[in-house]
Protein backbone atom coordinates (compact mmCIF):
# COMPACT_ATOMS: atom_id res chain seq x y z
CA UNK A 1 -20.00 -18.51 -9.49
CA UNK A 2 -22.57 -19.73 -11.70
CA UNK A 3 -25.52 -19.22 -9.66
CA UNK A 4 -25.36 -15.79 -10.17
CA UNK A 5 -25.00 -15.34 -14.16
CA UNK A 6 -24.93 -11.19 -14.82
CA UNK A 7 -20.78 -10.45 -14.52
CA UNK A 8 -21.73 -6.99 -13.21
CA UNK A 9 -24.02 -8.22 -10.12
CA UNK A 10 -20.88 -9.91 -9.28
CA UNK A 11 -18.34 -7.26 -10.01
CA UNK A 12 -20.62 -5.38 -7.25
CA UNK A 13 -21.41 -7.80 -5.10
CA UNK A 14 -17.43 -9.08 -4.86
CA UNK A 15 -16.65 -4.96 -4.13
CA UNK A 16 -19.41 -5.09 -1.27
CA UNK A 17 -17.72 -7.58 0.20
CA UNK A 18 -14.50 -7.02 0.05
CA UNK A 19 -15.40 -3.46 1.47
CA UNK A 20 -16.29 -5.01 4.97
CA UNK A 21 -12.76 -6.06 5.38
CA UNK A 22 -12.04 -2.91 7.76
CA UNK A 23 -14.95 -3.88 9.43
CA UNK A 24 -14.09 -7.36 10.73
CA UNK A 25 -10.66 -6.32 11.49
CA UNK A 26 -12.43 -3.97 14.55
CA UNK A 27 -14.98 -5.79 15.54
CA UNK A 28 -12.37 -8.13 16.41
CA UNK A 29 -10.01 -8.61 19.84
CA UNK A 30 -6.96 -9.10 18.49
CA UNK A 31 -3.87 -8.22 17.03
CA UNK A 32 -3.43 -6.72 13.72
CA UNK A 33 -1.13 -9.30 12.19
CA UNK A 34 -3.04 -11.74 14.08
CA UNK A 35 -6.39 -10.95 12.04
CA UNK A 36 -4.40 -10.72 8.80
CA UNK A 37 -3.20 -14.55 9.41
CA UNK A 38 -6.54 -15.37 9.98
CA UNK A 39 -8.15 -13.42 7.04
CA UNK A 40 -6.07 -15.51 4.62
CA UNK A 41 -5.96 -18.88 6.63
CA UNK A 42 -9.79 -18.96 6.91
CA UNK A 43 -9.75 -17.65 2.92
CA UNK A 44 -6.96 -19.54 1.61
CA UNK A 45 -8.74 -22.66 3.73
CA UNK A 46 -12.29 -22.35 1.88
CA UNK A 47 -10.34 -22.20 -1.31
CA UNK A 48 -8.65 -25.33 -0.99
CA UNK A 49 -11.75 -27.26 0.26
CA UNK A 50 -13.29 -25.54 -3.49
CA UNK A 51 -9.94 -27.14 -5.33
CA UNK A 52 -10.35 -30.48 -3.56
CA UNK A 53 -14.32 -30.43 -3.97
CA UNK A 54 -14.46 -29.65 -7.31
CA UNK A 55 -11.24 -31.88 -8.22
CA UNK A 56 -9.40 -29.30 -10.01
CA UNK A 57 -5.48 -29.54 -10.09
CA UNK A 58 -3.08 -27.05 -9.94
CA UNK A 59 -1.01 -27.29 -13.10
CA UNK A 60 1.35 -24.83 -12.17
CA UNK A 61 4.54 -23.74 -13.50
CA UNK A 62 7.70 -23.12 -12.54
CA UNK A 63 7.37 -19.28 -12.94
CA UNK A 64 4.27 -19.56 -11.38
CA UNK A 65 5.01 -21.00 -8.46
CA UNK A 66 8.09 -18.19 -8.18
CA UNK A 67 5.06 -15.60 -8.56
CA UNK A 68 3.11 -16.99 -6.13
CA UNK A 69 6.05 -16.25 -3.55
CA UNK A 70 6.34 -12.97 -4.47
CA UNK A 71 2.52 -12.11 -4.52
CA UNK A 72 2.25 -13.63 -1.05
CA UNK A 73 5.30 -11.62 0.52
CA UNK A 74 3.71 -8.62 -0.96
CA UNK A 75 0.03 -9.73 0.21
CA UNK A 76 1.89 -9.89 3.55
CA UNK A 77 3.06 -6.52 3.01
CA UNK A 78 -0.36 -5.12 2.38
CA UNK A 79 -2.32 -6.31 4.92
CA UNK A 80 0.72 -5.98 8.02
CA UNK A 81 0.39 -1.90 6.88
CA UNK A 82 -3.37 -1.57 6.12
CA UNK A 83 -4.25 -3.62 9.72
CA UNK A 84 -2.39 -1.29 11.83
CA UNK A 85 -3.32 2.08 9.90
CA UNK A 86 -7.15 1.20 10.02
CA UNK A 87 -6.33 1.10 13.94
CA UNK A 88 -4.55 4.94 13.31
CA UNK A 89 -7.58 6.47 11.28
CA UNK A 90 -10.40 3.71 11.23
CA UNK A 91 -11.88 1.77 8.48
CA UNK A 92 -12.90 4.30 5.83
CA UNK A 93 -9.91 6.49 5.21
CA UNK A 94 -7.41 3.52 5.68
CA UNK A 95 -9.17 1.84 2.76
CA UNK A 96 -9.29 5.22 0.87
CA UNK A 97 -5.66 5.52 1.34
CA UNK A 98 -4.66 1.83 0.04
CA UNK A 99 -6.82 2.46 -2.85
CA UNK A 100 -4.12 5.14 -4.14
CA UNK A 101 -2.23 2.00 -5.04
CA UNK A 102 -4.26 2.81 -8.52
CA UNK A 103 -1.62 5.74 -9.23
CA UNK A 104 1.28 3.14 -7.99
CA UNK A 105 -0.30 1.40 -10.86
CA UNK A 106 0.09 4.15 -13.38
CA UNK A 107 3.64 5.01 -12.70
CA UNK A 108 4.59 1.53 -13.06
CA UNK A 109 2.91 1.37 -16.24
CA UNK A 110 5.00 4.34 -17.54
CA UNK A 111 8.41 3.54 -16.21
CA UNK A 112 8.09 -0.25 -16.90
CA UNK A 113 5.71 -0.27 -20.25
CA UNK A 114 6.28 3.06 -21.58
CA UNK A 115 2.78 3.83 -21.34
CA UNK A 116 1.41 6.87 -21.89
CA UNK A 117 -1.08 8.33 -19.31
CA UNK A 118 -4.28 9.54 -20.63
CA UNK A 119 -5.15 13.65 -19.90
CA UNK A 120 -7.96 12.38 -17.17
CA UNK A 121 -5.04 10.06 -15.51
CA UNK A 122 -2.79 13.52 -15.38
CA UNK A 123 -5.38 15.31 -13.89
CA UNK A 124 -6.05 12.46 -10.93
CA UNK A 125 -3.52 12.47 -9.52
CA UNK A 126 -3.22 16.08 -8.22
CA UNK A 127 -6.81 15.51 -7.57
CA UNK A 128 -6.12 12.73 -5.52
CA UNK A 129 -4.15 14.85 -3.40
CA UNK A 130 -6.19 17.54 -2.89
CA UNK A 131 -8.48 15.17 -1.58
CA UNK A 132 -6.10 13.77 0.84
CA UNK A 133 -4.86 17.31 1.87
CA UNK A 134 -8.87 18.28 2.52
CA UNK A 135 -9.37 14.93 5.06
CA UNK A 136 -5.80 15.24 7.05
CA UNK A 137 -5.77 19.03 7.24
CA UNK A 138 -2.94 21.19 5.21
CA UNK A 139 -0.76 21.56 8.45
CA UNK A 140 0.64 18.00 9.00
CA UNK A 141 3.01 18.89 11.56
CA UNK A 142 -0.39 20.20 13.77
CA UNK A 143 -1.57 16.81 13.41
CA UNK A 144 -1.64 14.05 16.40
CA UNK A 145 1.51 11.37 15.70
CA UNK A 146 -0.75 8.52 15.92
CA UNK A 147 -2.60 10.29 12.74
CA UNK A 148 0.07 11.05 11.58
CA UNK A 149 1.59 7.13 11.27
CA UNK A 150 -1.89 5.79 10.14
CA UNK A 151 -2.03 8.01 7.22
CA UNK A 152 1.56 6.79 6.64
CA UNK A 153 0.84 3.55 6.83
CA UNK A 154 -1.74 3.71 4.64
CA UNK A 155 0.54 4.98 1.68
CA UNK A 156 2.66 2.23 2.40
CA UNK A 157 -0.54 -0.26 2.01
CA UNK A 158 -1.08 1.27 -1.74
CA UNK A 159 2.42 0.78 -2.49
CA UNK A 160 2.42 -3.03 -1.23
CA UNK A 161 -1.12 -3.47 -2.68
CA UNK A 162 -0.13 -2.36 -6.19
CA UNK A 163 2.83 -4.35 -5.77
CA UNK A 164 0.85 -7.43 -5.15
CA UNK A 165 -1.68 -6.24 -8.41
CA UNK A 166 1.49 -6.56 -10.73
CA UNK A 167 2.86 -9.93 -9.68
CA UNK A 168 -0.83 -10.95 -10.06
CA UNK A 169 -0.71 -10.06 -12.96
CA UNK A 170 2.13 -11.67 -14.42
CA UNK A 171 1.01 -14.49 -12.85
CA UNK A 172 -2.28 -14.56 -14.74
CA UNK A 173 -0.54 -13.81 -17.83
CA UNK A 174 0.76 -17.07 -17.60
CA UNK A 175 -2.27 -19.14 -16.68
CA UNK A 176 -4.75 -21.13 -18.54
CA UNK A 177 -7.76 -20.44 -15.89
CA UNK A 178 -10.27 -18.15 -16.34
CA UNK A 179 -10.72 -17.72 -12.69
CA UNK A 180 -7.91 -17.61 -10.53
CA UNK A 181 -8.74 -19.82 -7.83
CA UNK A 182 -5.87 -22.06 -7.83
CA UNK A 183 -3.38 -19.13 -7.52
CA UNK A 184 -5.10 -16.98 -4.91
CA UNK A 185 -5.52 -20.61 -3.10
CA UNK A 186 -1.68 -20.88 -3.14
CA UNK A 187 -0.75 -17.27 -2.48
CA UNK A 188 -3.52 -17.51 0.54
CA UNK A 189 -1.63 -20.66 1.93
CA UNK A 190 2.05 -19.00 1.28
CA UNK A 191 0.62 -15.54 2.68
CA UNK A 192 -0.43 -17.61 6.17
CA UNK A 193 2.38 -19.14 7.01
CA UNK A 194 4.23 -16.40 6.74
CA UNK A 195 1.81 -13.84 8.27
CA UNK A 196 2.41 -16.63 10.89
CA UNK A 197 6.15 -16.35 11.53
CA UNK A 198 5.29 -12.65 11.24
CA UNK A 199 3.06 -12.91 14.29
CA UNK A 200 5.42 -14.78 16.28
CA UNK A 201 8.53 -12.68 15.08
CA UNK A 202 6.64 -10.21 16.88
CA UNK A 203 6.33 -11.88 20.04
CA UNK A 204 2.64 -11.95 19.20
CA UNK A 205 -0.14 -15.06 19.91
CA UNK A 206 -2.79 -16.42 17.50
CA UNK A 207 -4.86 -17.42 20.02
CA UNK A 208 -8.94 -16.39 19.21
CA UNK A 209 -10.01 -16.06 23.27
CA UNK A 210 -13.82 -15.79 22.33
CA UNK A 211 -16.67 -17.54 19.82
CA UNK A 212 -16.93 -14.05 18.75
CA UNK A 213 -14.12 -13.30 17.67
CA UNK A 214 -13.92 -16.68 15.82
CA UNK A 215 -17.56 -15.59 14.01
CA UNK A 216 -16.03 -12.17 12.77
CA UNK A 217 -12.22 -13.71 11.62
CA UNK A 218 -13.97 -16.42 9.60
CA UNK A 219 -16.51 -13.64 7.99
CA UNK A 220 -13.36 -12.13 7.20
CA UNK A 221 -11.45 -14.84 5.40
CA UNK A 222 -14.42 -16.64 3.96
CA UNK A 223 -16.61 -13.57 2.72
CA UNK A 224 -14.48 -10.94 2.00
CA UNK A 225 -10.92 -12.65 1.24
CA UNK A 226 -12.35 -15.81 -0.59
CA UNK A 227 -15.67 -14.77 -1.41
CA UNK A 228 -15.19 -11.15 -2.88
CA UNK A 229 -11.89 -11.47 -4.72
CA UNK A 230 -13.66 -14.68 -6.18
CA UNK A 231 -17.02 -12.86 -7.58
CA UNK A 232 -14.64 -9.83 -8.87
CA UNK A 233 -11.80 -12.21 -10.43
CA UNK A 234 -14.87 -14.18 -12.09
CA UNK A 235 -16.19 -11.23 -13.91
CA UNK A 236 -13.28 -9.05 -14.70
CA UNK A 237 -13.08 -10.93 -18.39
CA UNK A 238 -16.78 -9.88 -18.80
CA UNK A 239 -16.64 -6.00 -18.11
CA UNK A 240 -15.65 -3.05 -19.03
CA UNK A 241 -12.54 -1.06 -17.66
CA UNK A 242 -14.94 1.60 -16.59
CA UNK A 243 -17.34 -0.98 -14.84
CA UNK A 244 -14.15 -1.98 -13.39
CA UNK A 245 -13.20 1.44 -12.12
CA UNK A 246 -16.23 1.63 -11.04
CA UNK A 247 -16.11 -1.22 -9.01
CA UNK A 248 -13.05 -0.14 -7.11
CA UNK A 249 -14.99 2.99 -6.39
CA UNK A 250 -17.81 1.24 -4.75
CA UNK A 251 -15.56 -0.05 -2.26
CA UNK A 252 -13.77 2.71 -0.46
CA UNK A 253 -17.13 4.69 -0.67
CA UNK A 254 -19.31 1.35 1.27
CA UNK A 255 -15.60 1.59 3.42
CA UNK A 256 -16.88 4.52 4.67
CA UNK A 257 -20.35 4.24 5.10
CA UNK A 258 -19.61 0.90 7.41
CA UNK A 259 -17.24 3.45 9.60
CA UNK A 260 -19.96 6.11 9.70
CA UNK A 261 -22.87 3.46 10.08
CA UNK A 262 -20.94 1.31 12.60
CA UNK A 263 -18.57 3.29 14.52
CA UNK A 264 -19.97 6.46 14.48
CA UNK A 265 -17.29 8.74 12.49
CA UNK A 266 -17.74 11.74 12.50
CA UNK A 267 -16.59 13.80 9.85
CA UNK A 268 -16.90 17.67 8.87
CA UNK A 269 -17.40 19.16 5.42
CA UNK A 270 -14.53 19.58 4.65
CA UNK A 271 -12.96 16.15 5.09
CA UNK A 272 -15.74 14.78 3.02
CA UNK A 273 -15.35 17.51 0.28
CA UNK A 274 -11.81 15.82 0.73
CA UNK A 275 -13.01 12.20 0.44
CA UNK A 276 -15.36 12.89 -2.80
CA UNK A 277 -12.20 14.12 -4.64
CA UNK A 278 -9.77 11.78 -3.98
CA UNK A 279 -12.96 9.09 -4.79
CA UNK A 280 -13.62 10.75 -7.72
CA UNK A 281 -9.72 11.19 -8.29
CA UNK A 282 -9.35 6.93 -7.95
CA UNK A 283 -12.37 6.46 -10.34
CA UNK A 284 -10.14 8.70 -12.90
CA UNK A 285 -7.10 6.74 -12.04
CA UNK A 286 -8.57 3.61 -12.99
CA UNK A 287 -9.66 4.13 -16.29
CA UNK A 288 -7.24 2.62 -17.88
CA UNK A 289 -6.71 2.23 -21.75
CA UNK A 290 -6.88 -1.35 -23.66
CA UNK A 291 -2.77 -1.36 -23.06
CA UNK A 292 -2.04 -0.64 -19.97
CA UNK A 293 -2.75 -1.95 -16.80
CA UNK A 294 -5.66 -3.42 -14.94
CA UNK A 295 -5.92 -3.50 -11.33
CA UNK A 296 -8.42 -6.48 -10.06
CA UNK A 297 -9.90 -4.05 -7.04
């Protein structure tokens, strides 16, 4: 991280990446669970080999290592849901959809912290779906099931995302490290092996059958899994919340350019009336005050 010095460059640069996740996952041949146990093999790999290069310990504690457990079921969680929806409604709106985990994030922060939501939080989230009524249509029942079940799923991946967010960050509340490597290291290691079990569970293979494939699932874990959460958690310390917001804007929005660039989606007015709201609904979202809570995008 210290060749490149401005924090913002690599706020943005760690949101571009991450934002080609839904890309890799179809380029490539395989299973969904299968690319989500490579994504964080091939990530949680690259950060070890950073750990051993670099000699840095781990130094965990107790509690931490009980965190890391829980932030690598729900990791698990995330990406199981968010693989099989982006197969349901492609790469843009499944990524739109798991970035509603920011008003997950709000209602835990007032249930659990008594916080109080700020009038531009209130007025997100009916904004947010408004948006989401504009890209799926008002008449759900007229929609086609496999729609239907992607858009689900992708709910479901905002609820295990912001899950994940929250053990995160009780986890970094008790660490010493500026930059979480060490714990997104272990949670990438725990999240494997169990995304493995999960694939086999399944009756599933993790066979790669091509070189292809192989280029595109280690893009994924190295770039976007190791790479991107690295340049983000790096600079978090060194923005501002609405940088930050901003940041988890950039991501969903480059989501969807990649589907329209890549895989030709076509989408009408309407639908991206839709997708401008909810964006501009997230950005809202994720403003948060100096007391409450932080998502890491």
């Amino acid at each position: 991280m210290k060749i490149i010095h401005s924090s913002r460059v690599r706020l943005f640069i760690g949101a571009a990446l991450i934002s080609l996740s839904p890309v890799w996952v179809t380029l490539v041949d395989v299973a969904p669970s299968t690319s989500g146990f490579y994504r964080v093999l091939f990530g949680g790999a690259a950060l070890v080999v950073y750990l051993l290069a670099t000699r840095r310990r781990l130094h965990l504690s107790r509690r931490a290592w009980r965190l890391t457990l829980a932030a690598s079921f729900f990791l698990l969680l995330d990406l199981w849901f968010w693989h099989r929806s982006i197969i349901y409604i492609g790469p843009g709106l499944s990524t739109l959809l798991a970035n509603f985990q920011v008003f997950i994030m709000l209602i835990a922060g007032i249930v659990f912290l008594r916080q109080i939501p700020r009038p531009a939080q209130l007025i997100a989230v009916p904004l947010a779906f408004l948006g989401l009524a504009l890209i799926v249509g008002f008449d759900w029942e007229s929609l086609p099931g496999d729609y239907r079940i992607g858009v689900l799923l992708g709910l479901l991946t905002a609820v295990a995302y912001a899950a994940y967010l929250l053990t995160l960050r009780l986890l970094r509340e008790s660490s010493t490290f500026r930059v979480p490597t060490r714990e997104m290291a272990v949670v990438s290691v725990f999240c494997a092996a169990m995304m493995a079990v999960t694939v086999l569970g399944e009756g599933g293979s993790l066979a790669i059958t091509s070189y292809e494939d192989l280029g595109w699932l280690i893009a994924y874990g190295v770039l976007s899994h190791c790479m991107g959460w690295l340049f983000i958690a790096s600079s978090l310390s060194e923005v501002s919340a609405v940088e930050a917001g901003l940041a988890l804007l950039f991501q969903p929005i480059l989501s969807f350019v990649w589907d329209v660039a890549f895989f030709d989606r076509q989408m009408t007015i309407v639908e991206l009336v839709g997708a401008s709201i909810a964006l501009v609904a997230i950005y809202l979202g994720s403003r948060p005050s100096s007391k409450q809570i932080q998502g890491t995008g």
